[in-house]
Protein backbone atom coordinates (compact mmCIF):
# COMPACT_ATOMS: atom_id res chain seq x y z
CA UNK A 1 -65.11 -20.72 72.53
CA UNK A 2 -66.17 -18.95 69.27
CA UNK A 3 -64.17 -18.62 66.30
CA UNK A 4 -61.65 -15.68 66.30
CA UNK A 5 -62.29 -14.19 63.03
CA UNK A 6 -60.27 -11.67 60.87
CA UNK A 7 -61.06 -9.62 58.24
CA UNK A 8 -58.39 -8.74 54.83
CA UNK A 9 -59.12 -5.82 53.01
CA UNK A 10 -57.18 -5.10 50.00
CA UNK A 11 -56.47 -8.11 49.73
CA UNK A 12 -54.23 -9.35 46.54
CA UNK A 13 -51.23 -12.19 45.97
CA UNK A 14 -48.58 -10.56 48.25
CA UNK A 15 -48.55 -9.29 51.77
CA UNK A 16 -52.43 -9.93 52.79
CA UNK A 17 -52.04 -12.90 50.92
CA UNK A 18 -49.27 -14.27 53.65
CA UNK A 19 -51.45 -12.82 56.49
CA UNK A 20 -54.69 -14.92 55.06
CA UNK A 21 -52.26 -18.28 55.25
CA UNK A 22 -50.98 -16.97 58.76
CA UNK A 23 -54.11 -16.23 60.01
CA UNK A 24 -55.79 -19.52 58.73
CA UNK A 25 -52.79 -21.67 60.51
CA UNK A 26 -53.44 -19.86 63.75
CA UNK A 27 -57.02 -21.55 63.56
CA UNK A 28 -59.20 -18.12 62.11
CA UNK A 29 -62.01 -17.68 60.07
CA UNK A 30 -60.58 -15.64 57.55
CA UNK A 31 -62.66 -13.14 55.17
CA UNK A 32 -61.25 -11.31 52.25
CA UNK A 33 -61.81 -8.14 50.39
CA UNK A 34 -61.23 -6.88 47.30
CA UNK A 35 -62.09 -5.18 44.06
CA UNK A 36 -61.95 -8.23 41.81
CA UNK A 37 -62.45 -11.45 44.36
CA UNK A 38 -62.60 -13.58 41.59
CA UNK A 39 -58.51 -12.94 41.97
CA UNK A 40 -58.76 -14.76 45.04
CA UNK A 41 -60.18 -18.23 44.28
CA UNK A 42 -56.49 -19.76 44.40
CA UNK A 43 -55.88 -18.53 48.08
CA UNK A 44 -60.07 -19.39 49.21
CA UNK A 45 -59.03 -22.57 48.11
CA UNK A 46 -55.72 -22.74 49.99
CA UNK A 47 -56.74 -21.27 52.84
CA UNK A 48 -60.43 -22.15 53.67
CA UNK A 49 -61.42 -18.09 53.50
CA UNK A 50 -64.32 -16.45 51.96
CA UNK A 51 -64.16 -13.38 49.25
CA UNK A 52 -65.91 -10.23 49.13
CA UNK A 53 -66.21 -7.65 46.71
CA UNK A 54 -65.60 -3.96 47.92
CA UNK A 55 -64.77 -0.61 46.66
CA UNK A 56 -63.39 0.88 49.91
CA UNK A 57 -64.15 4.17 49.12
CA UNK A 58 -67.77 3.84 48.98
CA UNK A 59 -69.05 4.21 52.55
CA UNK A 60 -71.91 2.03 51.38
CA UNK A 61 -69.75 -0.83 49.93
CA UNK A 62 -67.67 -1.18 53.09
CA UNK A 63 -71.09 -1.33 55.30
CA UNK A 64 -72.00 -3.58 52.81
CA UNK A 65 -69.10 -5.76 53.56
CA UNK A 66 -69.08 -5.92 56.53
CA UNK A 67 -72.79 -6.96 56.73
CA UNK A 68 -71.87 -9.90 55.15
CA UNK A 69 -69.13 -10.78 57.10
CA UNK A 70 -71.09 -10.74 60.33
CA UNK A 71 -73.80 -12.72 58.30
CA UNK A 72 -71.42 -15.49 57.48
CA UNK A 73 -68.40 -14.98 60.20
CA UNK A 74 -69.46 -13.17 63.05
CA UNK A 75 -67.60 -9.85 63.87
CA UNK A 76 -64.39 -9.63 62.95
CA UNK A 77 -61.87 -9.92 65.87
CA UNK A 78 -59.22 -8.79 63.62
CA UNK A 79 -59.41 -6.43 60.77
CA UNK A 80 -56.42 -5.51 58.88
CA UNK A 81 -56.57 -2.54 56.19
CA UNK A 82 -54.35 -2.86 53.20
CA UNK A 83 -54.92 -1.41 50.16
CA UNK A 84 -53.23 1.33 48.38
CA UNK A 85 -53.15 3.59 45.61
CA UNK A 86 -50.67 6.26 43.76
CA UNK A 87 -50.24 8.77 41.24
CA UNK A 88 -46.38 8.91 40.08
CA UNK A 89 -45.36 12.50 38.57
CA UNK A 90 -44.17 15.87 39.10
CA UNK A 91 -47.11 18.10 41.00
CA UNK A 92 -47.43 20.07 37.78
CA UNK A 93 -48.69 16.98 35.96
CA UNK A 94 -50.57 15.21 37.84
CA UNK A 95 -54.59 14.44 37.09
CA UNK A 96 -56.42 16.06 40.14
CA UNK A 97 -58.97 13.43 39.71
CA UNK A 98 -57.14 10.76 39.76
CA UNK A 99 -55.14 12.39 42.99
CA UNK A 100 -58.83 12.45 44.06
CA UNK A 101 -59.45 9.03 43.41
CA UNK A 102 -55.89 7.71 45.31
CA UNK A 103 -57.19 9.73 48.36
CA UNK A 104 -60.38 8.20 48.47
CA UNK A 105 -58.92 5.06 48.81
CA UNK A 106 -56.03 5.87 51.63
CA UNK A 107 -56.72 7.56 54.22
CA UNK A 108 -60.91 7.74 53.37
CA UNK A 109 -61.21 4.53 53.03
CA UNK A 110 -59.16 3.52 55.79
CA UNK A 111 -61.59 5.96 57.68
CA UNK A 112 -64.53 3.93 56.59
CA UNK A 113 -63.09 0.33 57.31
CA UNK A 114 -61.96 1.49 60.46
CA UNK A 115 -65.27 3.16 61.60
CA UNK A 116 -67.36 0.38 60.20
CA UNK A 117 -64.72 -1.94 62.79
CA UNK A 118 -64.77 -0.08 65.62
CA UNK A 119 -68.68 0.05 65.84
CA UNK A 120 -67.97 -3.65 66.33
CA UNK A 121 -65.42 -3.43 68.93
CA UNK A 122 -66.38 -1.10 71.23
CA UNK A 123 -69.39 -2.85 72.76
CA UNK A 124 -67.30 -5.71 72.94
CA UNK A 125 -64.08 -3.93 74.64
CA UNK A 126 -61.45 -5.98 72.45
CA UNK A 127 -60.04 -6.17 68.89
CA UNK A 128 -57.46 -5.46 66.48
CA UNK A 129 -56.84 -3.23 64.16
CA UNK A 130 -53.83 -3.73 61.99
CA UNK A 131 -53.11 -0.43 59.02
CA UNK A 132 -50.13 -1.14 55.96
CA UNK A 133 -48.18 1.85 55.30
CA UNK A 134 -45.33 2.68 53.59
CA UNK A 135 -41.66 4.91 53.66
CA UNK A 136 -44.10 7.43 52.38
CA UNK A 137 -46.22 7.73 55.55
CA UNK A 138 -42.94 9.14 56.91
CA UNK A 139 -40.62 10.49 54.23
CA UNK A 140 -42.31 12.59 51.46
CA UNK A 141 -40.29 11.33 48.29
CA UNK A 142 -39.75 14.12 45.09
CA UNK A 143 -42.24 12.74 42.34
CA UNK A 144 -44.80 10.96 45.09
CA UNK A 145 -46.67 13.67 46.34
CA UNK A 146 -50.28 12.04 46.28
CA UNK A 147 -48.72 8.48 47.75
CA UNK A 148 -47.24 10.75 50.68
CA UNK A 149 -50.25 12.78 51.22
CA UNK A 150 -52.08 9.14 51.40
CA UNK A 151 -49.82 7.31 53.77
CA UNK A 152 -49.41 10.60 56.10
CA UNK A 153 -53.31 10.99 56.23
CA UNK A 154 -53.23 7.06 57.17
CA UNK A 155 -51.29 7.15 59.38
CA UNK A 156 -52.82 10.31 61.12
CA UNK A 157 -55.48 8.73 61.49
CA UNK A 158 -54.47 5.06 62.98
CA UNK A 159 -52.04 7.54 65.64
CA UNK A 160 -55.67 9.67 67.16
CA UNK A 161 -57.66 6.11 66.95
CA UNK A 162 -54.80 4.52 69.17
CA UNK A 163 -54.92 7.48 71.16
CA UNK A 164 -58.88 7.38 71.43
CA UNK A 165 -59.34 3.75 71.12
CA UNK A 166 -56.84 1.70 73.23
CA UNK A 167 -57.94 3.06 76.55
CA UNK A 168 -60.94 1.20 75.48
CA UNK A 169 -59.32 -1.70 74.87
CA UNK A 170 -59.01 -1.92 70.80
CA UNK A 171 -55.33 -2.13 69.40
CA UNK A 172 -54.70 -0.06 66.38
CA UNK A 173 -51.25 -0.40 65.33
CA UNK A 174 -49.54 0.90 62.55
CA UNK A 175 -46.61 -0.49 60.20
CA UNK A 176 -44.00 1.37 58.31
CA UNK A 177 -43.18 -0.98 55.17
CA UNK A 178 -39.85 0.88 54.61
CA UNK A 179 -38.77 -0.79 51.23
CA UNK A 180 -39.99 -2.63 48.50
CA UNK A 181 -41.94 -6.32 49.35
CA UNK A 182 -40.86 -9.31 47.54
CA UNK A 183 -43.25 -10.39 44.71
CA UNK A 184 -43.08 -11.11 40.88
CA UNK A 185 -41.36 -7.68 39.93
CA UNK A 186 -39.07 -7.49 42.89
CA UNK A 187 -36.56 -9.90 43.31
CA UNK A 188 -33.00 -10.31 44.80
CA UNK A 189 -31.33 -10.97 41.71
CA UNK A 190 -30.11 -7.06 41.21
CA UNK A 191 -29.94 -5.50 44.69
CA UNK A 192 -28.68 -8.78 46.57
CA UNK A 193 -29.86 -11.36 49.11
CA UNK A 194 -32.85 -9.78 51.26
CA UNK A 195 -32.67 -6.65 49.22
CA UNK A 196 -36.75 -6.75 49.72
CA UNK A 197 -39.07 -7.40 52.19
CA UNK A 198 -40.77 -11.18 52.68
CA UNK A 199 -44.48 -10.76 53.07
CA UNK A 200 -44.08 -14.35 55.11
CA UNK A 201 -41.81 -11.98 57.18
CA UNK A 202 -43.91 -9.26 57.45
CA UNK A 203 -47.03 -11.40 58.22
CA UNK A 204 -45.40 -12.60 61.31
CA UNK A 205 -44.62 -9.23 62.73
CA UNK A 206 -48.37 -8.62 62.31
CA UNK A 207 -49.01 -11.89 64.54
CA UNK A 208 -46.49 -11.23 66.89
CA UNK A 209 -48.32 -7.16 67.32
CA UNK A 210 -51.73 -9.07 67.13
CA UNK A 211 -50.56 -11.10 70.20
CA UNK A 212 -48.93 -8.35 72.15
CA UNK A 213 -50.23 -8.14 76.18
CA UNK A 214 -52.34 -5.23 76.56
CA UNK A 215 -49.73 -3.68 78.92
CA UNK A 216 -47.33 -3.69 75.87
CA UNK A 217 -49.36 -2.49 72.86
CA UNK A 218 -47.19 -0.94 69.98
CA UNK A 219 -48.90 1.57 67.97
CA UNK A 220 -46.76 1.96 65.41
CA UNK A 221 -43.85 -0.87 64.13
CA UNK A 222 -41.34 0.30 61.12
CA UNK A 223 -40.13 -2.83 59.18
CA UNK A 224 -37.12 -2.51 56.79
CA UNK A 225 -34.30 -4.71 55.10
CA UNK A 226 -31.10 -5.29 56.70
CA UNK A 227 -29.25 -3.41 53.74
CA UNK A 228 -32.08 -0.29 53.38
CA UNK A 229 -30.44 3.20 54.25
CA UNK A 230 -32.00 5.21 56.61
């Protein structure tokens, strides 16, 4: 049997870091994409994956990418979309390039990954695709109008491709990261134990949605801490 394969983009030292180690256990070829993959030598090594640079919201980067993936892994089987970008700030403020900019990269380039993914899939009747959003793809926070009007557009778009798509057998599936994920500037120490999400944790909700039965597909799965308010 070939080599299920799965493709990271975004990926960084947190969450998609966790998924590359997951996804690496489970016996994958894993590919990774990002901005700067000279970031990523530490986990290549770990894990056995390859590194890509891409600027996701240049339609000819993320051809590009994926290209070179086929070249060197074959199709992806699994592609997971993960990067993310804000402007903070009271509407009044805010840089309307820069809001620009943050669009370009959630939901247009989620557009573009996705598109470039499914022109994959569909032949083939099967794969995966597996979106990271936020509280702010639900709940449009003062202060955070450009990450809401990201992470709503996102995940517009993943609920009319799971709509359109997994009739045709392709699995999008959505996930709400409702709270902050644990990393270097989030800890326990001043909220309490399991105050923040554990991208090991989160990785293995991703698995268990990557191995759902077909008659069970969730589009859409909302993770939070214990202690987060609703």
């Amino acid at each position: 049997m070939t080599k299920e394969s799965a493709l990271i983009v975004g990926a960084g030292s947190g969450l998609s870091a966790s998924l590359a180690r997951l996804f690496a256990k489970e016996g994958m070829a894993v590919a990774l994409a990002g901005r700067s993959p000279g970031k990523l030598d530490a986990l290549v090594a770990e894990t056995g994956a390859r590194a890509y640079r891409c600027n996701v919201s240049d339609a000819d980067d993320v051809a590009a990418l994926f290209a070179a993936v086929d070249k060197d892994l074959g199709e992806p089987d699994v592609v997971v979309f993960n990067p993310s970008a804000r402007v903070r700030g009271p509407i009044q403020d805010l840089d309307p390039i820069a809001v620009r900019d943050a669009l370009m990269v959630a939901p247009y380039g989620g557009f573009l990954v996705a598109q470039q993914a499914v022109k994959r899939m569909l032949p083939k009747g099967k794969g995966t695709l597996l979106v990271t959003g936020a509280s702010a793809a639900v709940k449009g926070y003062a202060n955070s109008s450009c990450f809401a009007m990201g992470k709503f557009g996102l995940r517009g778009l993943c609920q009319s491709l799971a709509r359109e798509l997994q009739p045709k057998g392709i699995h999008v599936a959505h996930f709400v990261i409702d709270g902050g994920i644990a990393g270097p500037n989030y800890t326990d120490a001043s909220r309490g134990p399991d105050a923040f999400l554990e991208p090991d944790a989160i990785a293995q909700s991703y698995l268990h949605v990557l191995r759902q039965h077909r008659s069970a597909w969730s589009w859409e799965i909302e993770l939070r801490p214990w202690m987060e308010t609703f």
